[in-house]
PDB file of N, CA and C in Angstrom:
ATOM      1  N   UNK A   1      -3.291  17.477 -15.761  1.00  0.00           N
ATOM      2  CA  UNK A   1      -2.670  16.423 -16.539  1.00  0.00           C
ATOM      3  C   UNK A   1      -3.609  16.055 -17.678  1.00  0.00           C
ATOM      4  N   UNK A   2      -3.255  15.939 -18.477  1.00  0.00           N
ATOM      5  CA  UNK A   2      -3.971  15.284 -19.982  1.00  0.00           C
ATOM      6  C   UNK A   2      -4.399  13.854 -20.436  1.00  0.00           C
ATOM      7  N   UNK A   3      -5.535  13.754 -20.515  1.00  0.00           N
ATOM      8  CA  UNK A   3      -5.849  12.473 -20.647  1.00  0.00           C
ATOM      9  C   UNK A   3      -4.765  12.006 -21.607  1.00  0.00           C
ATOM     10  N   UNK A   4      -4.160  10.591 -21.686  1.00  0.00           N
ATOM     11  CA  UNK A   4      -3.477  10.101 -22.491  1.00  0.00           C
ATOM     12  C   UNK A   4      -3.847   8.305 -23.006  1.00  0.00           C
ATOM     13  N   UNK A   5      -4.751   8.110 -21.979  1.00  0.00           N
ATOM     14  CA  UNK A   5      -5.212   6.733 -22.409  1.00  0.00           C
ATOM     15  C   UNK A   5      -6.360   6.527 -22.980  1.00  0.00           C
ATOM     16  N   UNK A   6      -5.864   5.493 -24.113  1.00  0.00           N
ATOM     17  CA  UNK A   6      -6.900   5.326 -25.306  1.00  0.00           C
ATOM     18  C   UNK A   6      -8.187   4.234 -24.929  1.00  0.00           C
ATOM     19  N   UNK A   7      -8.138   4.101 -23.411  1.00  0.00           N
ATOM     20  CA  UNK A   7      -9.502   3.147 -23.084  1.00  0.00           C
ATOM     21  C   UNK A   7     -10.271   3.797 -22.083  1.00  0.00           C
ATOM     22  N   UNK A   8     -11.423   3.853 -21.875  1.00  0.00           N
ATOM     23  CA  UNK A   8     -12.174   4.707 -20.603  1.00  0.00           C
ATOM     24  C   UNK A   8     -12.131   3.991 -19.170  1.00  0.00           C
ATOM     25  N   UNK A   9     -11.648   5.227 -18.779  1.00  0.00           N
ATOM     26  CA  UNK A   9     -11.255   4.622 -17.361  1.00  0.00           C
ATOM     27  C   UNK A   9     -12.754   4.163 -16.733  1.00  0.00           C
ATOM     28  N   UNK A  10     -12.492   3.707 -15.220  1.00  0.00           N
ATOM     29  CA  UNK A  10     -13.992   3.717 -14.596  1.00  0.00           C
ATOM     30  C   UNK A  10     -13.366   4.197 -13.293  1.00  0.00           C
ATOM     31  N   UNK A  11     -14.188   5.131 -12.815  1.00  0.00           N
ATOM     32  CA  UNK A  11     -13.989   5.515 -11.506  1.00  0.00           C
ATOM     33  C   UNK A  11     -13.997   4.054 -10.639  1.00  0.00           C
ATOM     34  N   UNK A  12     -13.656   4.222  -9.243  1.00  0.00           N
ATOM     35  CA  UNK A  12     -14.073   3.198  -8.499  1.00  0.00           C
ATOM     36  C   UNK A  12     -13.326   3.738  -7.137  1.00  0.00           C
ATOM     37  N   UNK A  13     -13.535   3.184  -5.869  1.00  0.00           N
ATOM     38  CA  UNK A  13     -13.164   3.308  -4.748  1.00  0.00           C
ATOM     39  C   UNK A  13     -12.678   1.913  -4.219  1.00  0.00           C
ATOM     40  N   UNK A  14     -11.436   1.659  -3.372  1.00  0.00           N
ATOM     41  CA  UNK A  14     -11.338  -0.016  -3.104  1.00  0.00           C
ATOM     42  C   UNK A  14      -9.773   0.303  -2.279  1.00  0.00           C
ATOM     43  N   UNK A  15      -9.863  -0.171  -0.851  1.00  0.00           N
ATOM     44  CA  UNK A  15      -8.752  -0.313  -0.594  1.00  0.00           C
ATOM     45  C   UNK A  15      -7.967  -1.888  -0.799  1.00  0.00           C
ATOM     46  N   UNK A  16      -7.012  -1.669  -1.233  1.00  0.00           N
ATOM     47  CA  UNK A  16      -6.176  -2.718  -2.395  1.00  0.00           C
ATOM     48  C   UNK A  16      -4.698  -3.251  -1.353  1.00  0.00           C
ATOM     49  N   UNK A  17      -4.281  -3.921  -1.476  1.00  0.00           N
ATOM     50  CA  UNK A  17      -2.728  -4.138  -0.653  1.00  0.00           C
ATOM     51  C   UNK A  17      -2.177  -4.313  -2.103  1.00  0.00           C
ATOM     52  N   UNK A  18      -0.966  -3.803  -1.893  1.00  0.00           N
ATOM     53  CA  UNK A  18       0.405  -3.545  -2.907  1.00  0.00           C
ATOM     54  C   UNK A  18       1.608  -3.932  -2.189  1.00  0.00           C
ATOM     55  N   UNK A  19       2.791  -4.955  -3.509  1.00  0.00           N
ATOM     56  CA  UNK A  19       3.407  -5.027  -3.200  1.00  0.00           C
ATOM     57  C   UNK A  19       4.663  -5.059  -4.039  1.00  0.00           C
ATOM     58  N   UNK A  20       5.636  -3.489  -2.929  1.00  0.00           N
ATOM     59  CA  UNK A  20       6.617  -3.558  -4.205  1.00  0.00           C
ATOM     60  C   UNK A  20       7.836  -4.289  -4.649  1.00  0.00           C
ATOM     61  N   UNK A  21       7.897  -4.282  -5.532  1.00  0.00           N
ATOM     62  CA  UNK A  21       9.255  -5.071  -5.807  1.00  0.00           C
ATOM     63  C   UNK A  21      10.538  -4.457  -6.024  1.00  0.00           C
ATOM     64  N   UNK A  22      11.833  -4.961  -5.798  1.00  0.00           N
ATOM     65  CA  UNK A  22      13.182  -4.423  -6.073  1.00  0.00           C
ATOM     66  C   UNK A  22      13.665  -5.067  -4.915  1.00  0.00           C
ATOM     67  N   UNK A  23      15.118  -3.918  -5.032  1.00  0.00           N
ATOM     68  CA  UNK A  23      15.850  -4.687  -3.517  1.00  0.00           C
ATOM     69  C   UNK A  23      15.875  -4.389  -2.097  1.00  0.00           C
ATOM     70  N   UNK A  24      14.417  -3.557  -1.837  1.00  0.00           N
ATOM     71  CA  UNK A  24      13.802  -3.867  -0.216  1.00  0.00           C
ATOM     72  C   UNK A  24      12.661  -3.552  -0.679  1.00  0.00           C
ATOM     73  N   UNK A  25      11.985  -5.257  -0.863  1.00  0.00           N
ATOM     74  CA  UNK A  25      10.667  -5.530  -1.381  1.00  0.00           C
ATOM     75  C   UNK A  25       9.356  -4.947   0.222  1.00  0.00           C
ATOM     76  N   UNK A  26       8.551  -4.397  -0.044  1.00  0.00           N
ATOM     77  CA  UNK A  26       7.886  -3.880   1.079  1.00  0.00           C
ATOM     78  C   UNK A  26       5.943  -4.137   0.245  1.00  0.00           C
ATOM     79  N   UNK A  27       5.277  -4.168   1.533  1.00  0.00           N
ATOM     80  CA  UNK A  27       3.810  -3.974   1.555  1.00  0.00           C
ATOM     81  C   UNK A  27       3.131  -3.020   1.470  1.00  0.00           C
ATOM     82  N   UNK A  28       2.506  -2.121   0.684  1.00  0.00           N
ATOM     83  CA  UNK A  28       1.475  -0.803   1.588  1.00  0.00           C
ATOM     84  C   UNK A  28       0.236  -1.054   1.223  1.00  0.00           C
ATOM     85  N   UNK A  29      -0.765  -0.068   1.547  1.00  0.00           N
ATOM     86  CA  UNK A  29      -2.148  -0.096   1.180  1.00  0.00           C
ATOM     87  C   UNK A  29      -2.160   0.975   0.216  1.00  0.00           C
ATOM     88  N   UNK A  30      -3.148   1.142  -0.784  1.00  0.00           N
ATOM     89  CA  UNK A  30      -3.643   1.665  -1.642  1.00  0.00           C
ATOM     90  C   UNK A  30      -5.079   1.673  -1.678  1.00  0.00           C
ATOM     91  N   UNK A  31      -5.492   3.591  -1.835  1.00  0.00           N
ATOM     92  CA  UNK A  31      -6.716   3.524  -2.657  1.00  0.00           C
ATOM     93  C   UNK A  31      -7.117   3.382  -3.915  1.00  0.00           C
ATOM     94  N   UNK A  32      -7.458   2.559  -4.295  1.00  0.00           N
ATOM     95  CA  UNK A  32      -7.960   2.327  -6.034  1.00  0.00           C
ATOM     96  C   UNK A  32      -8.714   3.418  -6.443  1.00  0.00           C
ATOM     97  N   UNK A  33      -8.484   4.557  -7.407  1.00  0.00           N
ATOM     98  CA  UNK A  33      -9.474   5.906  -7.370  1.00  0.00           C
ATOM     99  C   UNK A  33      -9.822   5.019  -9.103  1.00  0.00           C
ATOM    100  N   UNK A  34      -9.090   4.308  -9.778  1.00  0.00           N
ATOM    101  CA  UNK A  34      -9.821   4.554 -11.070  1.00  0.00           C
ATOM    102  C   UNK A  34      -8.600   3.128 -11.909  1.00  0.00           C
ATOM    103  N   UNK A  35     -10.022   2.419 -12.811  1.00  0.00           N
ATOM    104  CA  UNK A  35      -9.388   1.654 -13.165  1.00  0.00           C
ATOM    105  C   UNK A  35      -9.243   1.142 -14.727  1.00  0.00           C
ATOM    106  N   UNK A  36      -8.889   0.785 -15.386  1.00  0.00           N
ATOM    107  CA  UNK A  36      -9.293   0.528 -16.981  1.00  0.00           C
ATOM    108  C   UNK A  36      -8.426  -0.748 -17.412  1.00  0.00           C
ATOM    109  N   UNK A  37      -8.715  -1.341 -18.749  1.00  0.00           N
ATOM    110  CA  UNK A  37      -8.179  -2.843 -18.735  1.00  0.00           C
ATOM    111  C   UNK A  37      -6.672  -2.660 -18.552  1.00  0.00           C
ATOM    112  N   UNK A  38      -5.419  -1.314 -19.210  1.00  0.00           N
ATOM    113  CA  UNK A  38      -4.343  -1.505 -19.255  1.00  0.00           C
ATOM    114  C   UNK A  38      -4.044  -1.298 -17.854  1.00  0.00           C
ATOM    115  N   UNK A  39      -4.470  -0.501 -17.122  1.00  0.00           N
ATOM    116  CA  UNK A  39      -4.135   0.244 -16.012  1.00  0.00           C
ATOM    117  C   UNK A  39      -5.099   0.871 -14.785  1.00  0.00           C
ATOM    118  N   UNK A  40      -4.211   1.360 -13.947  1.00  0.00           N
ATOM    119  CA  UNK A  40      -5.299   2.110 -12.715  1.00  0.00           C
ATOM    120  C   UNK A  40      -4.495   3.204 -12.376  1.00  0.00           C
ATOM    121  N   UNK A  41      -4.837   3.823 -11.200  1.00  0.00           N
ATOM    122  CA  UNK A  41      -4.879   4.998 -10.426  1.00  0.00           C
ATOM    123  C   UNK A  41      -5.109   4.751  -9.177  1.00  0.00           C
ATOM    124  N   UNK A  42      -3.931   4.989  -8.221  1.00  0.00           N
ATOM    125  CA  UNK A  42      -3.894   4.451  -7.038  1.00  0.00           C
ATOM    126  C   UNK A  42      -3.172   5.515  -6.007  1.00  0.00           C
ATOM    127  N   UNK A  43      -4.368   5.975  -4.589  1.00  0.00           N
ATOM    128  CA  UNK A  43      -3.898   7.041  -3.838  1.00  0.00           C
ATOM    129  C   UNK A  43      -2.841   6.493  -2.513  1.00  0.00           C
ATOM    130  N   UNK A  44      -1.486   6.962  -2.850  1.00  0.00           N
ATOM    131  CA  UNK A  44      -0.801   6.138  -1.446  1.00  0.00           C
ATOM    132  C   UNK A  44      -0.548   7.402  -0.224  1.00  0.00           C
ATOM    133  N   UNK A  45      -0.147   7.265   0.647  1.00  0.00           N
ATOM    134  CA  UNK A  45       0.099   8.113   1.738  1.00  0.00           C
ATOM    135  C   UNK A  45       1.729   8.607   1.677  1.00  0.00           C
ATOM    136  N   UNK A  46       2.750   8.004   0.504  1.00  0.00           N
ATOM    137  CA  UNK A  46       3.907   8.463   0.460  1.00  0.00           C
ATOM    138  C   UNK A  46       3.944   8.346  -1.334  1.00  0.00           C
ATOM    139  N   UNK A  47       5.173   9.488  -1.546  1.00  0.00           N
ATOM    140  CA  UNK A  47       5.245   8.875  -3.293  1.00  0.00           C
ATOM    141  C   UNK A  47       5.409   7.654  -3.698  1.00  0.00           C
ATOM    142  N   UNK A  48       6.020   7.417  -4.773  1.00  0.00           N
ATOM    143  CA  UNK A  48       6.762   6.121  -5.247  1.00  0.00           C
ATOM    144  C   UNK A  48       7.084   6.758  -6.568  1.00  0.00           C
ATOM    145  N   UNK A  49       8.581   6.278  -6.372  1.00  0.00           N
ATOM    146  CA  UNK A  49       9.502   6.661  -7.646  1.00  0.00           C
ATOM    147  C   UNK A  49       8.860   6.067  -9.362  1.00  0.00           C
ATOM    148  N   UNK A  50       8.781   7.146  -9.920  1.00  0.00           N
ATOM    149  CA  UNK A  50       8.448   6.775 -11.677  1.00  0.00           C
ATOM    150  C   UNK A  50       9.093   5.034 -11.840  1.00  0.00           C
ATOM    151  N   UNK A  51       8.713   4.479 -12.354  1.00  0.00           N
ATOM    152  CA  UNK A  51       9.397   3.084 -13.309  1.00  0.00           C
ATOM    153  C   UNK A  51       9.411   1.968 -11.809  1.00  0.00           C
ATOM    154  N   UNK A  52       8.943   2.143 -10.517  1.00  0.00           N
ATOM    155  CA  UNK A  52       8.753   1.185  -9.769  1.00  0.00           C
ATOM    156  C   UNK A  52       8.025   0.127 -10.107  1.00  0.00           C
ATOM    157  N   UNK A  53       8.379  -1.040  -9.765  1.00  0.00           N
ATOM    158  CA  UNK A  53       7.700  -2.353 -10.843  1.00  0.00           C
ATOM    159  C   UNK A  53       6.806  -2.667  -9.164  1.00  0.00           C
ATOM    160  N   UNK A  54       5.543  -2.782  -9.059  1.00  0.00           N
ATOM    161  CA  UNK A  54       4.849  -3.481  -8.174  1.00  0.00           C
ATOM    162  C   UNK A  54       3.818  -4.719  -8.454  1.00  0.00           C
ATOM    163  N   UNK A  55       3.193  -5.024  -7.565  1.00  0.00           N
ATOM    164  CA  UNK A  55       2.519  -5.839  -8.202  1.00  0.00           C
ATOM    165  C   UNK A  55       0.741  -5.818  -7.396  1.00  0.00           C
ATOM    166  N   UNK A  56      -0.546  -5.028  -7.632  1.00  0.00           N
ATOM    167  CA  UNK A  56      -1.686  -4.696  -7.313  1.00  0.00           C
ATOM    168  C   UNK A  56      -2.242  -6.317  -6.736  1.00  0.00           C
ATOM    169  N   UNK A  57      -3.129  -6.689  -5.698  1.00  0.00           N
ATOM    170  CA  UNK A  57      -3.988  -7.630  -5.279  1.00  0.00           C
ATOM    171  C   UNK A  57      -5.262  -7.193  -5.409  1.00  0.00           C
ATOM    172  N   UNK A  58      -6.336  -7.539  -6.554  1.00  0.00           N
ATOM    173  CA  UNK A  58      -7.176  -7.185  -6.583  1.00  0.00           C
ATOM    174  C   UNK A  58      -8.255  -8.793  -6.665  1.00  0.00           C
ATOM    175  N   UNK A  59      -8.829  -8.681  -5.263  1.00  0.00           N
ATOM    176  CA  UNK A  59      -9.114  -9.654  -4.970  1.00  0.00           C
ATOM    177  C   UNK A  59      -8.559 -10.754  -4.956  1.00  0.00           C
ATOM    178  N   UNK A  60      -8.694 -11.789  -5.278  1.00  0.00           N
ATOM    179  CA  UNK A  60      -7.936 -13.242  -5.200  1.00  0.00           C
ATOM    180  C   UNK A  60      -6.915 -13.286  -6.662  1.00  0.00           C
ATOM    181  N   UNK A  61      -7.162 -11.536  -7.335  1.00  0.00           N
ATOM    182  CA  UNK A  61      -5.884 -11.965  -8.935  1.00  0.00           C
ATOM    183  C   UNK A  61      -5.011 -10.954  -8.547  1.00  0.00           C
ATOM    184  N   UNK A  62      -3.732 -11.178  -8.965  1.00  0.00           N
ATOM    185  CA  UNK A  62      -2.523 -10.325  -8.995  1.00  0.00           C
ATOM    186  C   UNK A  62      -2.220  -9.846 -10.347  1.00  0.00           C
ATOM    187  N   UNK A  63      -1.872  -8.422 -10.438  1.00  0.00           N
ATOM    188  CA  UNK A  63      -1.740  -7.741 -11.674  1.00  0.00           C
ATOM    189  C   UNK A  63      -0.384  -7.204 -11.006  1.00  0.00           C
ATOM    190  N   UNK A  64       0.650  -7.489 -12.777  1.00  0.00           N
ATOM    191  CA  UNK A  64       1.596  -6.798 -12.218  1.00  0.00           C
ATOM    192  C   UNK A  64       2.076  -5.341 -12.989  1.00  0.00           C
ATOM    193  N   UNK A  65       2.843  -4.546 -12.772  1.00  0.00           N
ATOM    194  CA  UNK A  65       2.780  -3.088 -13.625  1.00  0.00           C
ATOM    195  C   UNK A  65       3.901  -2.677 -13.182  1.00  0.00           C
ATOM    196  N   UNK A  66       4.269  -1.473 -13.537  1.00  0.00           N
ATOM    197  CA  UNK A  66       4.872  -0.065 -13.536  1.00  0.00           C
ATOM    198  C   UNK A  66       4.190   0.815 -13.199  1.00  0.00           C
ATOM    199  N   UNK A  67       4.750   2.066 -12.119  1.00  0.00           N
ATOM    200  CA  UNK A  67       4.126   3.350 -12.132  1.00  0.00           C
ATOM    201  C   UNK A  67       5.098   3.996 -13.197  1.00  0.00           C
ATOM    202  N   UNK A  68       4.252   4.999 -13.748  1.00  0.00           N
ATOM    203  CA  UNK A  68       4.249   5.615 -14.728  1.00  0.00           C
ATOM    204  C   UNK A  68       4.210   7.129 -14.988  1.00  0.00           C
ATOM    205  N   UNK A  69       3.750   7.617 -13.637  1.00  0.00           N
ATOM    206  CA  UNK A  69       3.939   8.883 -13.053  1.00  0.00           C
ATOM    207  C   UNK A  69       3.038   8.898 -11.145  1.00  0.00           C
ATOM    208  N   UNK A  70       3.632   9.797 -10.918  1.00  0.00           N
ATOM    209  CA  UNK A  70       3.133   9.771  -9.241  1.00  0.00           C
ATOM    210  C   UNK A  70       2.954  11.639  -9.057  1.00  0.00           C
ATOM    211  N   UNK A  71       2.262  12.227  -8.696  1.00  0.00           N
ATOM    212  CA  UNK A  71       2.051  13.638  -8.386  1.00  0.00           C
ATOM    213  C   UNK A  71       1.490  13.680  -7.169  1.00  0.00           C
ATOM    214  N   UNK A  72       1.750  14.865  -6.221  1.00  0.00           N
ATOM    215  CA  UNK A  72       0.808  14.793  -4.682  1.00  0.00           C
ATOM    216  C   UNK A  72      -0.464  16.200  -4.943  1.00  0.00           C
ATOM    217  N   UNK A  73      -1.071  15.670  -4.411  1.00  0.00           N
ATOM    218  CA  UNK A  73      -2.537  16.670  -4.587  1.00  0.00           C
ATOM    219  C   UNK A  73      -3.519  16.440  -3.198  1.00  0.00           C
ATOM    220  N   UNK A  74      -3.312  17.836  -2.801  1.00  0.00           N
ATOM    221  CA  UNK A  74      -4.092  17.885  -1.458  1.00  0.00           C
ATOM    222  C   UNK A  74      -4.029  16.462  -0.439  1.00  0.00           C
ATOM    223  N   UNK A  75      -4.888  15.444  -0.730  1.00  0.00           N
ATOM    224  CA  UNK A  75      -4.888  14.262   0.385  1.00  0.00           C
ATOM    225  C   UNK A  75      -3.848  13.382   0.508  1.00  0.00           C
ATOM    226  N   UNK A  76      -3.085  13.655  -0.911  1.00  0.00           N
ATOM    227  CA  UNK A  76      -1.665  12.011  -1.187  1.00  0.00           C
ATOM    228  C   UNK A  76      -1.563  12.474  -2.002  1.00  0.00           C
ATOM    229  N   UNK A  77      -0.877  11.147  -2.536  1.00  0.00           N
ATOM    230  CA  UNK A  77       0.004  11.028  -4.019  1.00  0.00           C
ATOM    231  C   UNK A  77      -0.135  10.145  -5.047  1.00  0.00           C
ATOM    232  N   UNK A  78      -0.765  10.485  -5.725  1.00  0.00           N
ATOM    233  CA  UNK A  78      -1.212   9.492  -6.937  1.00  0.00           C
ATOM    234  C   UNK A  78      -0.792   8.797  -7.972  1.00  0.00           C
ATOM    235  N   UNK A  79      -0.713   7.746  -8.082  1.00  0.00           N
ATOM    236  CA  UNK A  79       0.263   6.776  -9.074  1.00  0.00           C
ATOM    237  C   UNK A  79      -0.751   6.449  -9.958  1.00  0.00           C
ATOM    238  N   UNK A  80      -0.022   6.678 -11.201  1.00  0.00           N
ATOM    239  CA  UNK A  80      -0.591   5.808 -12.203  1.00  0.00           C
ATOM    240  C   UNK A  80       0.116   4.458 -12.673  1.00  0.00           C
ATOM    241  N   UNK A  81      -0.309   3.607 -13.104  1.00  0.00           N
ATOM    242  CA  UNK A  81       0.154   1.921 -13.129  1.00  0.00           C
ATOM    243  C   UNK A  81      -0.040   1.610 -14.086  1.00  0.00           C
ATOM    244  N   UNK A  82       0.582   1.107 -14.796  1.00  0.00           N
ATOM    245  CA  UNK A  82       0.369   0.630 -16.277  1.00  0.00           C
ATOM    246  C   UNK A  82       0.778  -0.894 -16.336  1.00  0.00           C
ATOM    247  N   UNK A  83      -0.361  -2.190 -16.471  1.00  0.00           N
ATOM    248  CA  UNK A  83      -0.563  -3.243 -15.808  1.00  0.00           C
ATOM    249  C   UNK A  83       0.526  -3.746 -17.386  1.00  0.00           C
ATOM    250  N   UNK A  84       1.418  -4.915 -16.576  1.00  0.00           N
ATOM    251  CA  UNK A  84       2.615  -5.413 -18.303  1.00  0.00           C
ATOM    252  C   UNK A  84       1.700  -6.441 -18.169  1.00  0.00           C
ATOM    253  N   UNK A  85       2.026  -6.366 -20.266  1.00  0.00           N
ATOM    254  CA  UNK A  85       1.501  -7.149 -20.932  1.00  0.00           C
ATOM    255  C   UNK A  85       0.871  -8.672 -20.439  1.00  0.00           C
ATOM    256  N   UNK A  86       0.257  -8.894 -20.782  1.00  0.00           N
ATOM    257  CA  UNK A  86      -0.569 -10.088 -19.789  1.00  0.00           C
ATOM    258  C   UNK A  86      -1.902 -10.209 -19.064  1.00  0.00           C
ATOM    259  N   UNK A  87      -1.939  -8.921 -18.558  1.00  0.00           N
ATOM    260  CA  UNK A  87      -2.380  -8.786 -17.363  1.00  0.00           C
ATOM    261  C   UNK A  87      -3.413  -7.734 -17.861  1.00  0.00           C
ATOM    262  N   UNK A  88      -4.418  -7.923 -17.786  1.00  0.00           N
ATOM    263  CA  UNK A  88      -5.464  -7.113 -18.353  1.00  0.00           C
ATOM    264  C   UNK A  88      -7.171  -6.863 -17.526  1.00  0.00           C
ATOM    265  N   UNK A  89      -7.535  -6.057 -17.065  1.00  0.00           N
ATOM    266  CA  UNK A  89      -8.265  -5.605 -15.892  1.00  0.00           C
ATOM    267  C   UNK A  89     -10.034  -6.114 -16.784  1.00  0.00           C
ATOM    268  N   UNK A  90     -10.703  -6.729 -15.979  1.00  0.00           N
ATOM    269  CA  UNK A  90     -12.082  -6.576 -16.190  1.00  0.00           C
ATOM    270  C   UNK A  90     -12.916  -6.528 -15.398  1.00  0.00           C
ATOM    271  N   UNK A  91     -14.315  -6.484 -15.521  1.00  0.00           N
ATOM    272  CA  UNK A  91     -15.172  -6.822 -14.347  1.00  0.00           C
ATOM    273  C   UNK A  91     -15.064  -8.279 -13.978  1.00  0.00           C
ATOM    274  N   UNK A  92     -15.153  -9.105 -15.084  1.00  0.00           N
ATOM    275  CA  UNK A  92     -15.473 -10.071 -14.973  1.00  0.00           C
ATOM    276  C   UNK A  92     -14.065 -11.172 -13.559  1.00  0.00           C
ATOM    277  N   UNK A  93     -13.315 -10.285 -14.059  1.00  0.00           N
ATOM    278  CA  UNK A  93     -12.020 -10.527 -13.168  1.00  0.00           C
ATOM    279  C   UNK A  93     -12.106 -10.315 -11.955  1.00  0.00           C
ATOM    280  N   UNK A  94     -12.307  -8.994 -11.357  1.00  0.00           N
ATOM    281  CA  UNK A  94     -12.167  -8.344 -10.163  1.00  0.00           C
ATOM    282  C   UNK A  94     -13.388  -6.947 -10.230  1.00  0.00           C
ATOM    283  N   UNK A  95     -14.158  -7.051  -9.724  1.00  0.00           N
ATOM    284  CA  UNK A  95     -15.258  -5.642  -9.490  1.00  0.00           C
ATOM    285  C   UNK A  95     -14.639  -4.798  -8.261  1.00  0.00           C
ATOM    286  N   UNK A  96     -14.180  -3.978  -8.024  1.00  0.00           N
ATOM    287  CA  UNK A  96     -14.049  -2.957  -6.909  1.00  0.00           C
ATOM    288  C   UNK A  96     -15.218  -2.405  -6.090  1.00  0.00           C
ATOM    289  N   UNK A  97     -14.927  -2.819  -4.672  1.00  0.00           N
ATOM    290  CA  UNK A  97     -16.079  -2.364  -4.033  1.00  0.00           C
ATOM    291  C   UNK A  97     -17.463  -1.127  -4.922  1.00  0.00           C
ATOM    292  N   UNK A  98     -16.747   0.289  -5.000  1.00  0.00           N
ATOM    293  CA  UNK A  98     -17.193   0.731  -5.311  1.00  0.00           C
ATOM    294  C   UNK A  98     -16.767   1.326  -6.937  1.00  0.00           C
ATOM    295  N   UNK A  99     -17.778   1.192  -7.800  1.00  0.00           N
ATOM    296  CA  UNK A  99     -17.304   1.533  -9.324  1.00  0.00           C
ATOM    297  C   UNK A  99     -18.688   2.172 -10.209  1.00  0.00           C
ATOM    298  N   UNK A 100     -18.349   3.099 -10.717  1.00  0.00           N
ATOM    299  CA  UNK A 100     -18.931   4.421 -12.022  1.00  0.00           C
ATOM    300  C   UNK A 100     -17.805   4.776 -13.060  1.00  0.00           C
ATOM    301  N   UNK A 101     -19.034   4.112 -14.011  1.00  0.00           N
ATOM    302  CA  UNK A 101     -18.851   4.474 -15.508  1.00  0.00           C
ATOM    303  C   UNK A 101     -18.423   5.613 -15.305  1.00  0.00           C
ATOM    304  N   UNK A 102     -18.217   6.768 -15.439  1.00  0.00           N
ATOM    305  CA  UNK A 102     -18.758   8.179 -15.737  1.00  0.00           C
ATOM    306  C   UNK A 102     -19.471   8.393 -17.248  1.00  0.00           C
ATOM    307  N   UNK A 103     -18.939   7.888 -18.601  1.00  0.00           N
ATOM    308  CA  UNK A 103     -19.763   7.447 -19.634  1.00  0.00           C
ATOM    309  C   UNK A 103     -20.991   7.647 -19.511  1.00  0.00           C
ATOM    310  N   UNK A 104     -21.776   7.061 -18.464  1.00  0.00           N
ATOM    311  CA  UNK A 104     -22.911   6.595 -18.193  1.00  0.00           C
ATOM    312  C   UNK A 104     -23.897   8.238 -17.503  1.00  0.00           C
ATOM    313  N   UNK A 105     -23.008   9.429 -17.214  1.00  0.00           N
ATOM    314  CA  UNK A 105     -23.710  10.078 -16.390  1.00  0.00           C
ATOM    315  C   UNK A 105     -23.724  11.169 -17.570  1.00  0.00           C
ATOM    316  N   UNK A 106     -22.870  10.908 -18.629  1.00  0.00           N
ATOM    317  CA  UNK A 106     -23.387  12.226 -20.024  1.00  0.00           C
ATOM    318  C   UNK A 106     -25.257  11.570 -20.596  1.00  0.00           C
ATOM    319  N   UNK A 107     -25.342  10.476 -20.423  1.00  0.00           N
ATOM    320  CA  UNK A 107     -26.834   9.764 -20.969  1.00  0.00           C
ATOM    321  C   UNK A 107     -28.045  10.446 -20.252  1.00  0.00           C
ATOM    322  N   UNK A 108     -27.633  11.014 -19.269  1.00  0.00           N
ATOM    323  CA  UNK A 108     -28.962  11.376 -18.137  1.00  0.00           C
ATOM    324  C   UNK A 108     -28.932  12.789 -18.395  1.00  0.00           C
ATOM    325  N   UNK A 109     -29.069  13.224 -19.571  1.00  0.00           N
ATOM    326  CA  UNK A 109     -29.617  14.903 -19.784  1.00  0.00           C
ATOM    327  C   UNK A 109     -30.919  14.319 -19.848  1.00  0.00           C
TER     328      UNK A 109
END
């Protein structure tokens, strides 16, 4: 797949609770693989249909989004989320257990 977003992601690791919306609103867990201010990357154990509106708990803030595409690869199935307008990801907001720049690992030649 081709990078298409114009902000640098950050890796990170974080299990997240999700919850979707429509007309049989349901709970699951999510791995957080990668996150950036518009959006993230999230590994579930089943798909989820393109244009599903959910809403991410990342820590004590709620972000809400769209998936935007979902593909399965070896362990799951990976959603990408594109957080609506409003709603905009920082550290200062929410840090994920675990998080890398990657940015940061071209500096160490």
């Amino acid at each position: 797949m081709s990078e298409r977003r114009a902000e640098a992601r950050l890796l990170c690791s974080d299990l997240i609770k999700v919850r979707l919306e429509g007309a049989t609103p349901a709970e699951l867990m999510g791995n957080l693989e990668d996150i950036s201010p518009s959006g993230a990357c999230l590994q579930f154990e089943q798909p989820l249909a393109e244009g599903t509106r959910l809403t991410l708990h990342l820590g004590r803030r709620r972000f809400k989004g769209q998936v935007k595409y979902c593909f399965h690869h070896e362990i799951g199935y990976f959603a990408g989320v594109q957080f609506d307008p409003g709603y905009k990801w920082s550290r200062k907001v929410y840090e994920p257990k675990h998080l890398l720049d990657p940015t940061g690992l071209l500096d160490r030649k």
